[in-house]
Protein backbone atom coordinates (compact mmCIF):
# COMPACT_ATOMS: atom_id res chain seq x y z
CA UNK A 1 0.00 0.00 0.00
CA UNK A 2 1.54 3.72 -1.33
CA UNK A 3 2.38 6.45 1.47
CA UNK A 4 -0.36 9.28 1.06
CA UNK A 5 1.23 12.16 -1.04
CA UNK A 6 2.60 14.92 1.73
CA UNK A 7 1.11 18.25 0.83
CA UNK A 8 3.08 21.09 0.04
CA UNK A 9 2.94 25.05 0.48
CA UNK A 10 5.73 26.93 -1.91
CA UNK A 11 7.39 23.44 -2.58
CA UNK A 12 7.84 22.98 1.10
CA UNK A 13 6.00 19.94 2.67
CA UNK A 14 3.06 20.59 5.74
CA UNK A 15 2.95 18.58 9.21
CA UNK A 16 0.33 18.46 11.12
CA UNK A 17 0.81 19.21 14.92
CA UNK A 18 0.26 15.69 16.07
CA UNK A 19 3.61 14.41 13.87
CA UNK A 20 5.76 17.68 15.51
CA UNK A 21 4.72 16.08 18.80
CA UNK A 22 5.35 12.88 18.30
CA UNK A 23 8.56 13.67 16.71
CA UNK A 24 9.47 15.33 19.81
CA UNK A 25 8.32 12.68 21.60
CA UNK A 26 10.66 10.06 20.13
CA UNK A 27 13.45 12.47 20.23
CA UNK A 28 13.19 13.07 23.86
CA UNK A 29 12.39 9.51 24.93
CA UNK A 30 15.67 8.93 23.26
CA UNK A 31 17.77 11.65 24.47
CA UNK A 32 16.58 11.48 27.90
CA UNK A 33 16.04 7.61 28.37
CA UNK A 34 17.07 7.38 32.37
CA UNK A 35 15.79 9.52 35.45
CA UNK A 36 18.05 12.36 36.24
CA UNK A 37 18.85 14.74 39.43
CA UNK A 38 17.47 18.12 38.99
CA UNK A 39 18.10 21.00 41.31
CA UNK A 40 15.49 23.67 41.22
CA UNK A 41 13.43 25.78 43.40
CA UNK A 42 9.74 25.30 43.64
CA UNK A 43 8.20 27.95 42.29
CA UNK A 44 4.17 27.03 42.69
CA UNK A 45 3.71 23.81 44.04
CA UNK A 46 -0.06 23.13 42.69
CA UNK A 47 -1.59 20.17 45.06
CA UNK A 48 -4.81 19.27 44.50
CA UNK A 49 -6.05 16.99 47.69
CA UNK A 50 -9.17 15.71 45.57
CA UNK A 51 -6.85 13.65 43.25
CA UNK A 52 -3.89 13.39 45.06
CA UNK A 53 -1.97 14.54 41.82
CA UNK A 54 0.97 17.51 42.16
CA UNK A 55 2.25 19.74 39.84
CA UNK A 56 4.99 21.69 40.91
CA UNK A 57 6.23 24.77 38.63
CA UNK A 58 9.65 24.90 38.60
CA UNK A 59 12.42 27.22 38.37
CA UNK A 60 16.30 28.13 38.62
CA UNK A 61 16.68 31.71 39.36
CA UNK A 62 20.19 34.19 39.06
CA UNK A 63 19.50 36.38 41.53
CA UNK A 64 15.85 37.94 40.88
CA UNK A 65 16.01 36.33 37.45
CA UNK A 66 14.19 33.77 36.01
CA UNK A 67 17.03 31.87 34.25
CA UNK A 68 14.71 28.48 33.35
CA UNK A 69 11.40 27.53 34.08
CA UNK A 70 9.67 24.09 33.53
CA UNK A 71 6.08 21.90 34.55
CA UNK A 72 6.36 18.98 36.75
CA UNK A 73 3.97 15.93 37.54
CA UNK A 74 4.17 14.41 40.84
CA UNK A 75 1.27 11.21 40.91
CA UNK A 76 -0.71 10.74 43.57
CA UNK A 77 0.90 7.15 43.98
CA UNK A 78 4.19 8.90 44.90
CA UNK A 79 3.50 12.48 46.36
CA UNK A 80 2.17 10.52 49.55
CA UNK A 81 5.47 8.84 50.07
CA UNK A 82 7.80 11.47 49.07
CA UNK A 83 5.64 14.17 51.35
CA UNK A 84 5.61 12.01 54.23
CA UNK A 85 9.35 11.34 54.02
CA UNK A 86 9.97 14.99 53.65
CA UNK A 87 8.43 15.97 56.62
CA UNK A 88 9.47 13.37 58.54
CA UNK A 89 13.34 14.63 57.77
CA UNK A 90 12.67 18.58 57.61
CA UNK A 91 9.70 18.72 60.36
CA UNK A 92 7.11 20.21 57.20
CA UNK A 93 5.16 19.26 53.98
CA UNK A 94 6.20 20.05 50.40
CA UNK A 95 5.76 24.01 50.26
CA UNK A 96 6.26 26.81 48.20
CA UNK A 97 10.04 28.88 47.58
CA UNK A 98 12.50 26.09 48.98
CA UNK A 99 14.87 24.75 46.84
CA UNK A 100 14.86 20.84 46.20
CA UNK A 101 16.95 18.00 44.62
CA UNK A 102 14.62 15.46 42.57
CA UNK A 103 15.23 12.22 40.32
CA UNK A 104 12.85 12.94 37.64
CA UNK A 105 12.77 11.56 34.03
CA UNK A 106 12.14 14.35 30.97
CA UNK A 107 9.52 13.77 29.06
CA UNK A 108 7.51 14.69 26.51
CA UNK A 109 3.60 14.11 25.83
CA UNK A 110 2.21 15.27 22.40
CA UNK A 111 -1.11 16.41 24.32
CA UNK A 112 0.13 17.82 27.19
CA UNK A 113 4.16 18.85 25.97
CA UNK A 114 7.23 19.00 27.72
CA UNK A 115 7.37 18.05 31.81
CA UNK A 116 9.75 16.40 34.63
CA UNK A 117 8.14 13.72 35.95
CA UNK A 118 9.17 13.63 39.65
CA UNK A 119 10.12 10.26 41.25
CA UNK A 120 11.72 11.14 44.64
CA UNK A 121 12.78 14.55 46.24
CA UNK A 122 16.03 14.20 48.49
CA UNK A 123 15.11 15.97 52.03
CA UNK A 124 18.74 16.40 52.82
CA UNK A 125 19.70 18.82 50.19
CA UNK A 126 16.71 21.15 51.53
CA UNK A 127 18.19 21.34 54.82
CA UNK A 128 21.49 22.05 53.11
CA UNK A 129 20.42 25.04 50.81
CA UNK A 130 18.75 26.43 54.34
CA UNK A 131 22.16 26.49 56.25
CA UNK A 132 23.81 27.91 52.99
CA UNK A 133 21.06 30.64 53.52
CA UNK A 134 21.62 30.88 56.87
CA UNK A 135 25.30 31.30 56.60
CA UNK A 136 24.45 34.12 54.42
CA UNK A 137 22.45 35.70 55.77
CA UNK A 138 24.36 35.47 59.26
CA UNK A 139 27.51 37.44 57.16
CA UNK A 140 24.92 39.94 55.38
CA UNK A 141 24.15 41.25 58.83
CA UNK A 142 27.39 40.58 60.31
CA UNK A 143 29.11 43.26 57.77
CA UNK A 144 26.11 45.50 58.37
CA UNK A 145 27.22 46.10 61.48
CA UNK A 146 23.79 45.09 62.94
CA UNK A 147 24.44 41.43 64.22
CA UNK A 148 24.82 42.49 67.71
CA UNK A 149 22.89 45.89 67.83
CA UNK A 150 20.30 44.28 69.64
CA UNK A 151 22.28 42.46 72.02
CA UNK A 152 23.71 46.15 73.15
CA UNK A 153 20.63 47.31 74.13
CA UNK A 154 20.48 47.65 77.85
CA UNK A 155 17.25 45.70 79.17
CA UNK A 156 15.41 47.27 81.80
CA UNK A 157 16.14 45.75 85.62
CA UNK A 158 12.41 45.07 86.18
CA UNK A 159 11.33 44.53 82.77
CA UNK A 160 7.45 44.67 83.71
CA UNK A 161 5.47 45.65 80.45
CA UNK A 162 5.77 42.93 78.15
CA UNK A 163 4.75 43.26 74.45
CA UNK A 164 4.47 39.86 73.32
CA UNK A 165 4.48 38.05 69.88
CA UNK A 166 2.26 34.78 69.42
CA UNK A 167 -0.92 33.44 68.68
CA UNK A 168 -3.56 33.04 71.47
CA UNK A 169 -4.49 29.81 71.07
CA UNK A 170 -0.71 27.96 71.30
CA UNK A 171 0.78 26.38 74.03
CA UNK A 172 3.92 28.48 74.07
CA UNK A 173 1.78 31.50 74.56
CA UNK A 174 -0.29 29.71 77.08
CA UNK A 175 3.29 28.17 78.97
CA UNK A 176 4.54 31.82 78.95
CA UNK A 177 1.69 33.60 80.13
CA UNK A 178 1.02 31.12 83.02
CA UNK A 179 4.56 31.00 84.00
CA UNK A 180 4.57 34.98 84.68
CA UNK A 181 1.17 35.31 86.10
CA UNK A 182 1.83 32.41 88.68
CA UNK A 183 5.60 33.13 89.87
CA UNK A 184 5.76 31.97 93.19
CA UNK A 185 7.15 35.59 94.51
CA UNK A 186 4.23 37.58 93.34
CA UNK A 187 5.63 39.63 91.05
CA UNK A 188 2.76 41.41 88.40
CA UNK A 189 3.47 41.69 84.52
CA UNK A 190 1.65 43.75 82.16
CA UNK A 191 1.73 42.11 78.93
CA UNK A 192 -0.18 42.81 75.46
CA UNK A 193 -0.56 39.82 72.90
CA UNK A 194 0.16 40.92 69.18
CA UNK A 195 -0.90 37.82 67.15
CA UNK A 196 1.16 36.89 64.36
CA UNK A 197 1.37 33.52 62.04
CA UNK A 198 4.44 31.51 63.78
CA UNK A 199 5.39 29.07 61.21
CA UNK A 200 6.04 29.49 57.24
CA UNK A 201 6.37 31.86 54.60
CA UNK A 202 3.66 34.67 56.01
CA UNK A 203 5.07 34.64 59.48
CA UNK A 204 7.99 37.04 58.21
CA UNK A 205 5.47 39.61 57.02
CA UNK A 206 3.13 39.13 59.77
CA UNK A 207 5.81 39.29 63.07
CA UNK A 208 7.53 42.33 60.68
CA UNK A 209 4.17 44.25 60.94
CA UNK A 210 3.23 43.21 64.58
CA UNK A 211 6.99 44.72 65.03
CA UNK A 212 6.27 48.07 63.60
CA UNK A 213 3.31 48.22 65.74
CA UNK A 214 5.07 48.20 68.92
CA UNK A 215 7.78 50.09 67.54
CA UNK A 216 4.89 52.82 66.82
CA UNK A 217 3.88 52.38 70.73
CA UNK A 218 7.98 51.36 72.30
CA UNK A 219 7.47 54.07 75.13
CA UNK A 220 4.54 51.43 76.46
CA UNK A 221 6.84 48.68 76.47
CA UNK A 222 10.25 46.94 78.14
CA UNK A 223 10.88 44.47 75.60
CA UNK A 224 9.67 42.19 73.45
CA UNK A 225 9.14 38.52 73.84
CA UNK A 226 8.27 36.04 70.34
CA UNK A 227 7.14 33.19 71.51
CA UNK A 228 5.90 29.87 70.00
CA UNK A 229 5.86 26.02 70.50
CA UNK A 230 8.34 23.56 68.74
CA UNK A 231 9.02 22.36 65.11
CA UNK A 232 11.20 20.76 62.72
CA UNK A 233 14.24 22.81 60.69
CA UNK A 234 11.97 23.75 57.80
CA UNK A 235 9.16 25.30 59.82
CA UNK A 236 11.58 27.37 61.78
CA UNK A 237 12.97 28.70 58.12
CA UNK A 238 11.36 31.52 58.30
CA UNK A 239 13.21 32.78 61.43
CA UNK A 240 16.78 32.68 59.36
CA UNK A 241 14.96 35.30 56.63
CA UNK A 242 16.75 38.42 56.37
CA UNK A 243 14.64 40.40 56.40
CA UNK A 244 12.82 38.97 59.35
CA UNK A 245 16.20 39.03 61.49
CA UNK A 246 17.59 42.09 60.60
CA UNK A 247 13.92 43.50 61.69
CA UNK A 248 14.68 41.82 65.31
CA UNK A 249 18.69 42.83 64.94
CA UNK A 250 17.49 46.90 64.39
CA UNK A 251 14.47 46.80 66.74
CA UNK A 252 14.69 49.55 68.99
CA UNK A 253 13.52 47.46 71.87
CA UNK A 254 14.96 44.27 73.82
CA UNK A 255 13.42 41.48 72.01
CA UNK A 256 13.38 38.18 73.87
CA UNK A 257 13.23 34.82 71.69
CA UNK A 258 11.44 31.35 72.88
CA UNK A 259 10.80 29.83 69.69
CA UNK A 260 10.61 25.96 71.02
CA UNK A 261 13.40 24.51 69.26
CA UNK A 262 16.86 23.20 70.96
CA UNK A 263 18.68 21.49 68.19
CA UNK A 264 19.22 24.28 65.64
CA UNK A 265 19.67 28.16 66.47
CA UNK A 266 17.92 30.22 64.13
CA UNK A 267 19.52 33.64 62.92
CA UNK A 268 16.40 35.32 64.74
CA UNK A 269 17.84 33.81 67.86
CA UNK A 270 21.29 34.37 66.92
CA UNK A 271 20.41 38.84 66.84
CA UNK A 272 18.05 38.50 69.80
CA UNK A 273 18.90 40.26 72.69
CA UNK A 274 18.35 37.26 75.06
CA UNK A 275 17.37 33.87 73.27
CA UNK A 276 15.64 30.97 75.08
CA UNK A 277 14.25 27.53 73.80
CA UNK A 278 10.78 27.37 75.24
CA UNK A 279 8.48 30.39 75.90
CA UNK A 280 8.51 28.79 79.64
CA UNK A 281 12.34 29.72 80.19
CA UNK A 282 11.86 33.04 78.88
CA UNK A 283 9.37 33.79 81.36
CA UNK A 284 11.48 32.25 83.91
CA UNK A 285 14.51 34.54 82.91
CA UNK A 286 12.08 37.30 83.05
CA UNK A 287 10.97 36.33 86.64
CA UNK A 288 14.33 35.72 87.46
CA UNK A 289 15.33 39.45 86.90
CA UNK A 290 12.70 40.44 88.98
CA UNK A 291 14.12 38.32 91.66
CA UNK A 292 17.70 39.38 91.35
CA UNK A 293 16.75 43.23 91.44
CA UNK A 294 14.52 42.64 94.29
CA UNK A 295 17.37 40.36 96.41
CA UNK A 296 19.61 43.51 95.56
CA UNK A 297 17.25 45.67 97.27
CA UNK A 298 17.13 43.68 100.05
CA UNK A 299 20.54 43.12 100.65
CA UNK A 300 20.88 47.02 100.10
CA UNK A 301 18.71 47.48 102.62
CA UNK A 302 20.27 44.89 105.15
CA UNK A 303 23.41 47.00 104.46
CA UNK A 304 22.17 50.15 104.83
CA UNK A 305 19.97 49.16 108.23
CA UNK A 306 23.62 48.38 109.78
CA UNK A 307 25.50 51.02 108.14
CA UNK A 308 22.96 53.08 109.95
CA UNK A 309 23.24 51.34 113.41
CA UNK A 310 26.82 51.47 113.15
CA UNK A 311 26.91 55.59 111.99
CA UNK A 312 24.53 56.10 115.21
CA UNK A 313 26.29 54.41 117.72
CA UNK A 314 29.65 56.21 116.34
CA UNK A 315 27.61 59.25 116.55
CA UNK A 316 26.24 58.42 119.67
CA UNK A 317 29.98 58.15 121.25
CA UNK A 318 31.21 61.09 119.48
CA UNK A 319 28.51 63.20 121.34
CA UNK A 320 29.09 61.74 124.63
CA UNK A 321 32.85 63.03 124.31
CA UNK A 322 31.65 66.16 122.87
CA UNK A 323 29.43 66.37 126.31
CA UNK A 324 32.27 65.66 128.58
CA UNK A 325 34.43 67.90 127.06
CA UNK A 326 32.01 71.39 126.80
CA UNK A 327 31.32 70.47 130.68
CA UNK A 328 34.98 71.48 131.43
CA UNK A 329 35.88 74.03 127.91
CA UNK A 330 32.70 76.11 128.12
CA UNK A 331 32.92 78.03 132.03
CA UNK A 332 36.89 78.94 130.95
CA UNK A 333 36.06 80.34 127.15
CA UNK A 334 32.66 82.10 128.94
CA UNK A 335 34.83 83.72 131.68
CA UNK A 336 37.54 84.59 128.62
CA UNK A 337 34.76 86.04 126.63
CA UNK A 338 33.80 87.73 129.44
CA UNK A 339 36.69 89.68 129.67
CA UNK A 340 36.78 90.34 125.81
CA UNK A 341 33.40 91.87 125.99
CA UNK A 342 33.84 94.79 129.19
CA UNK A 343 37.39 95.34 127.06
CA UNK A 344 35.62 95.67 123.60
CA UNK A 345 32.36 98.01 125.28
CA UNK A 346 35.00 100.35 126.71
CA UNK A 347 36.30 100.85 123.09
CA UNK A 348 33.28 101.25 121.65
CA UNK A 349 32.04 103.91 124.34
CA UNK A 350 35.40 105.89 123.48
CA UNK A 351 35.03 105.38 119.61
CA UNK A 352 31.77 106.48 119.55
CA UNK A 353 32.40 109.72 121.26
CA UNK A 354 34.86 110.22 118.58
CA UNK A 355 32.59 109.95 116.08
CA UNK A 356 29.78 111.81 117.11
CA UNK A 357 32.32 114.82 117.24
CA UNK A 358 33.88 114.66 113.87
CA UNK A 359 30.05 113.88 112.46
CA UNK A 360 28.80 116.71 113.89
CA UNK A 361 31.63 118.83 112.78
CA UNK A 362 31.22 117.44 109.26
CA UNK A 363 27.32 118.35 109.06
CA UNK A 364 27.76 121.94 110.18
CA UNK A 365 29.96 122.51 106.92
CA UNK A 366 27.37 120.86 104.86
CA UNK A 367 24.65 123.07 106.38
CA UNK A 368 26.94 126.36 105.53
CA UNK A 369 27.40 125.15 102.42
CA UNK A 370 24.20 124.61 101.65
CA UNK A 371 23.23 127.73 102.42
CA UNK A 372 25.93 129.81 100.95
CA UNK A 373 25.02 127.49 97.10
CA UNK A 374 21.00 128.08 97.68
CA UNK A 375 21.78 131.91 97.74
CA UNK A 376 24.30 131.90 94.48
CA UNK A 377 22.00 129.50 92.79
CA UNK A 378 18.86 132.42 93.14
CA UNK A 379 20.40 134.76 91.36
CA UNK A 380 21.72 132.75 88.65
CA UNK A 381 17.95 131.28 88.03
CA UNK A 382 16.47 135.12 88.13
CA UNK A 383 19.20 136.42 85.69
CA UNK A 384 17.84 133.25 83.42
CA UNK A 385 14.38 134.28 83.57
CA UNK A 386 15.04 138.50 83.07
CA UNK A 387 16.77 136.50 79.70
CA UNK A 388 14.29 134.35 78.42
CA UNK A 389 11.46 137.03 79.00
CA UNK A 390 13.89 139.45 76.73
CA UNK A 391 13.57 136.73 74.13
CA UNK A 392 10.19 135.48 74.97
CA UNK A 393 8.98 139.40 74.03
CA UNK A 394 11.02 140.01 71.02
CA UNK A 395 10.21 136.53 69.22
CA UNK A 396 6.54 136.66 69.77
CA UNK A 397 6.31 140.18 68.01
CA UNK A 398 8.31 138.55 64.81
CA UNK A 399 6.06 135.93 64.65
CA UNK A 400 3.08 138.09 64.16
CA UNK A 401 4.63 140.19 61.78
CA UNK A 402 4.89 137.32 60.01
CA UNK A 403 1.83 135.73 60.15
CA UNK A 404 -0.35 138.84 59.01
CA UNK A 405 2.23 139.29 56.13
CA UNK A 406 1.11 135.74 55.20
CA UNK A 407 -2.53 136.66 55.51
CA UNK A 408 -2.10 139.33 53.58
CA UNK A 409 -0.63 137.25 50.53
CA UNK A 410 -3.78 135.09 51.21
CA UNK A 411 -6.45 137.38 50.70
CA UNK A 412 -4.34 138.72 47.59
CA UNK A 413 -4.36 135.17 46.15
CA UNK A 414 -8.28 134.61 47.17
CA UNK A 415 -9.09 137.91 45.21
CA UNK A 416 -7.29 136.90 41.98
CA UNK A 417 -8.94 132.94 42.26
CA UNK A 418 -12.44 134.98 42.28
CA UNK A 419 -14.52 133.88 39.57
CA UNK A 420 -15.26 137.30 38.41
CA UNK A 421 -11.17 138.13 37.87
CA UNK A 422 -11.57 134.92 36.31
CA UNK A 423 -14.25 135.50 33.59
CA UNK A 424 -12.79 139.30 33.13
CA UNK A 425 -9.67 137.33 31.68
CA UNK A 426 -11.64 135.90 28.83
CA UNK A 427 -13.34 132.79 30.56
CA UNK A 428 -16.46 131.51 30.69
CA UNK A 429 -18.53 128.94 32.47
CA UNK A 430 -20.98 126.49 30.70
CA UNK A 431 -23.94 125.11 32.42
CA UNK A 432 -26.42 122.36 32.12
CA UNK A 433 -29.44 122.47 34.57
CA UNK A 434 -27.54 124.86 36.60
CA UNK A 435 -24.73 122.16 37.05
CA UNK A 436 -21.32 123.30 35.40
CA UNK A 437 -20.68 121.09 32.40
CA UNK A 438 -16.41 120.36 32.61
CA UNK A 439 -16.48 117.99 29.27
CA UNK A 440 -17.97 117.58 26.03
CA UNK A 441 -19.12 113.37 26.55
CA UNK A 442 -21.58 114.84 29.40
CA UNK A 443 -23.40 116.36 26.71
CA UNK A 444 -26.32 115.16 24.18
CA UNK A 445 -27.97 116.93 20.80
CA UNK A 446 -30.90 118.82 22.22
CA UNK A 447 -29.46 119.93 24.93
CA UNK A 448 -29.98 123.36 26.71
CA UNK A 449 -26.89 124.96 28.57
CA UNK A 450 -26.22 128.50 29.60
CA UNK A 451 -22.58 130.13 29.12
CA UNK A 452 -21.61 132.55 31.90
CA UNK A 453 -19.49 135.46 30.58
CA UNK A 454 -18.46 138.58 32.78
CA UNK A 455 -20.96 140.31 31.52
CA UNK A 456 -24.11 138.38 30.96
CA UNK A 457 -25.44 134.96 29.77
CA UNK A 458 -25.43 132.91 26.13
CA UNK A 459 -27.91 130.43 26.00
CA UNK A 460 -26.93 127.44 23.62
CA UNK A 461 -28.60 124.00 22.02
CA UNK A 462 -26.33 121.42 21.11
CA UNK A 463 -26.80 120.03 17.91
């Protein structure tokens, strides 16, 4: 039996889709005929619990770049397994933005194209892309000079108000709030829950912003306390993000750490000012301050109670000798005294005679003094006055002189501004309705007006 004749189009033959695909098929089934290892990071990871069936997108990024990108197909039959082995390694499921090493084979389906069919994921390469993370990010901060900022921060001795970071419902919180309120000394906290996701990818966004919220309020607060109850490597990710630690590292306020987890240290931990395992030791640390400061205070005041017996009983002796000693010093410096005073009175008694005379000496030539400058100082003030009524007289007849010679000029000026010296010049004054007309727009044909000369009136219609 012949092969069909191929059509052509411009002497070039036409395939339909179906041979491309299976052409691509063959080629890949025989390019690609084992599983391989793939590294990649999980882009999307596309479960659907109905059917059991995954379907991971897939990528390898350079930086922020999207270098390669490629569909996966994880069957039901094997998503179970390698899930459960997963988290039995890491401590979580299959999730979103880690990066994973899988033995996949390539293939190609003409219906649904090109895809890595996944066989196994290896959990251990997980774990070691998150300490390469951590490493890095530990150095970011380190030559940021902000590893330790926090640690520098001087926590309050009685660190009372608490602002603390959790979700209500956990054990942690519960552990950490129980252990505070029930301290067998008594001591009261104030504390204020901000809830926050713990665990995953939205826990960095969601402790950031319940961070900025205290830092908004910090003068209502000691210190901070993020608390939460254990989990494996992979669920405690989130506390090695940068940006997540270098929020802690910055913070303005003590933050305490009690994240449940004693086998790995997480970079959160690492920047915190005081890091715990369980919520239930950071409360104890907390209730141990309390306890230090207040055995301070006591032995303070057991100190000072004896420094104060001992400073009154030294006190007490120093007095009695002080007693003993004015009973026998005090008649001898009276009697001395004595003697000093009648000696010092008779001085003063002479001295003031003294004084009295040579005051009363002094005074009489102020008094003749006085008198002879009161008489010199009258005739000098009555000369003044014969002077300025001299001027007084002579100035006040200039100034009328002057002032009528100024009237004068006025009434001379009023008589020429008259308007009859004005019309004998030649002028004349134009009037409508007995109101003087000063320009031609206030006038209109028909018109009546009346012009004013020095001797009689011309009466006018404008035309």
């Amino acid at each position: 039996m012949s092969e069909p004749v191929r059509e052509t189009f411009n002497d070039h033959p036409i395939y339909s889709l179906s041979e491309v695909a299976m052409s691509l098929h063959r080629v890949v089934e025989r390019t690609y005929p084992q599983p391989y290892y793939i590294k990649a990071e999980i882009l999307k990871l596309n479960f659907y619990p109905y059917s059991g069936h995954c379907y991971p997108e897939l990528v390898e990024k350079e930086g922020k770049e999207i270098k390669a990108e490629m569909r996966a197909i994880i069957w039901a039959s094997n998503y179970q397994r390698i899930n459960e082995r997963f988290e039995q390694i890491t401590g979580e499921k299959l999730k979103e933005d880690i990066r994973i090493l899988c033995l996949a084979t390539v293939e190609f389906s003409p219906k649904h194209g090109l895809a890595l069919h996944i066989q196994d994921i290896e959990p251990s390469y997980t774990l070691g892309e998150m300490v390469r993370n951590k490493l890095a990010v530990i150095e970011r901060l380190k030559e940021e000079g902000v590893f330790i900022q926090n640690k520098s921060l001087q926590l309050p001795l009685v660190p009372k108000r608490i602002a603390v970071i959790s979700v209500e419902t956990s054990k942690g919180y519960s552990d950490f709030i129980t252990t505070l309120a029930d301290n067998r000394y008594g001591y009261r906290f104030e504390t204020e829950l901000f809830p926050s996701i713990l665990q995953g990818d939205k826990a960095i966004l969601g402790m950031s912003a319940r961070l900025t919220e205290i830092e908004a309020r910090q003068k209502e607060f000691d210190c901070v306390a993020i608390v939460r109850g254990g989990g494996g490597d992979v669920g405690l990710s989130c506390y090695d993000d940068y940006q997540l630690a270098h929020r802690v590292a910055t913070f303005p306020l003590p933050v305490l750490t009690g994240i449940g987890h004693s086998t790995n240290k997480t970079v959160t931990d690492m920047v915190a000012h005081t890091s715990k395992i369980t919520p239930t030791e950071v409360a104890v640390a907390l209730v141990a301050r309390f306890h230090d400061f207040d055995e301070r205070v006591q032995q303070l005041f057991e100190t000072l109670a004896h420094r104060a017996t001992e400073m009154i009983a030294e006190e007490k002796r120093l007095l009695l000798e002080l007693d003993a000693t004015c009973r026998i010093a005090v008649p001898r410096v009276m009697a001395g005294h004595k003697q000093q005073l009648g000696r010092i009175a008779q001085q003063v008694a002479l001295k003031s005679k003294e004084l009295m005379l040579t005051e009363s000496n002094a005074l009489a030539k102020i008094w003749d003094d006085i008198l002879r400058l009161k008489t010199e100082r009258l005739v000098q003030e009555r000369e003044l006055l014969d002077d300025c009524a001299k001027i007084l007289a002579t100035g006040s007849r200039q100034m009328v002189e002057n002032r009528l010679e100024k009237v004068a000029m006025l009434e001379d000026k009023v008589r020429l501004l008259h308007p009859d010296n004005i019309l004998k010049r030649g002028f004349s004054i134009t009037r409508l309705q007995g109101h003087a007309v000063t320009g031609a727009e206030a006038l209109q044909a028909g018109d009546r007006i009346v012009t004013q000369l020095f001797e009689g009136e011309v009466t006018s219609v404008v035309t």
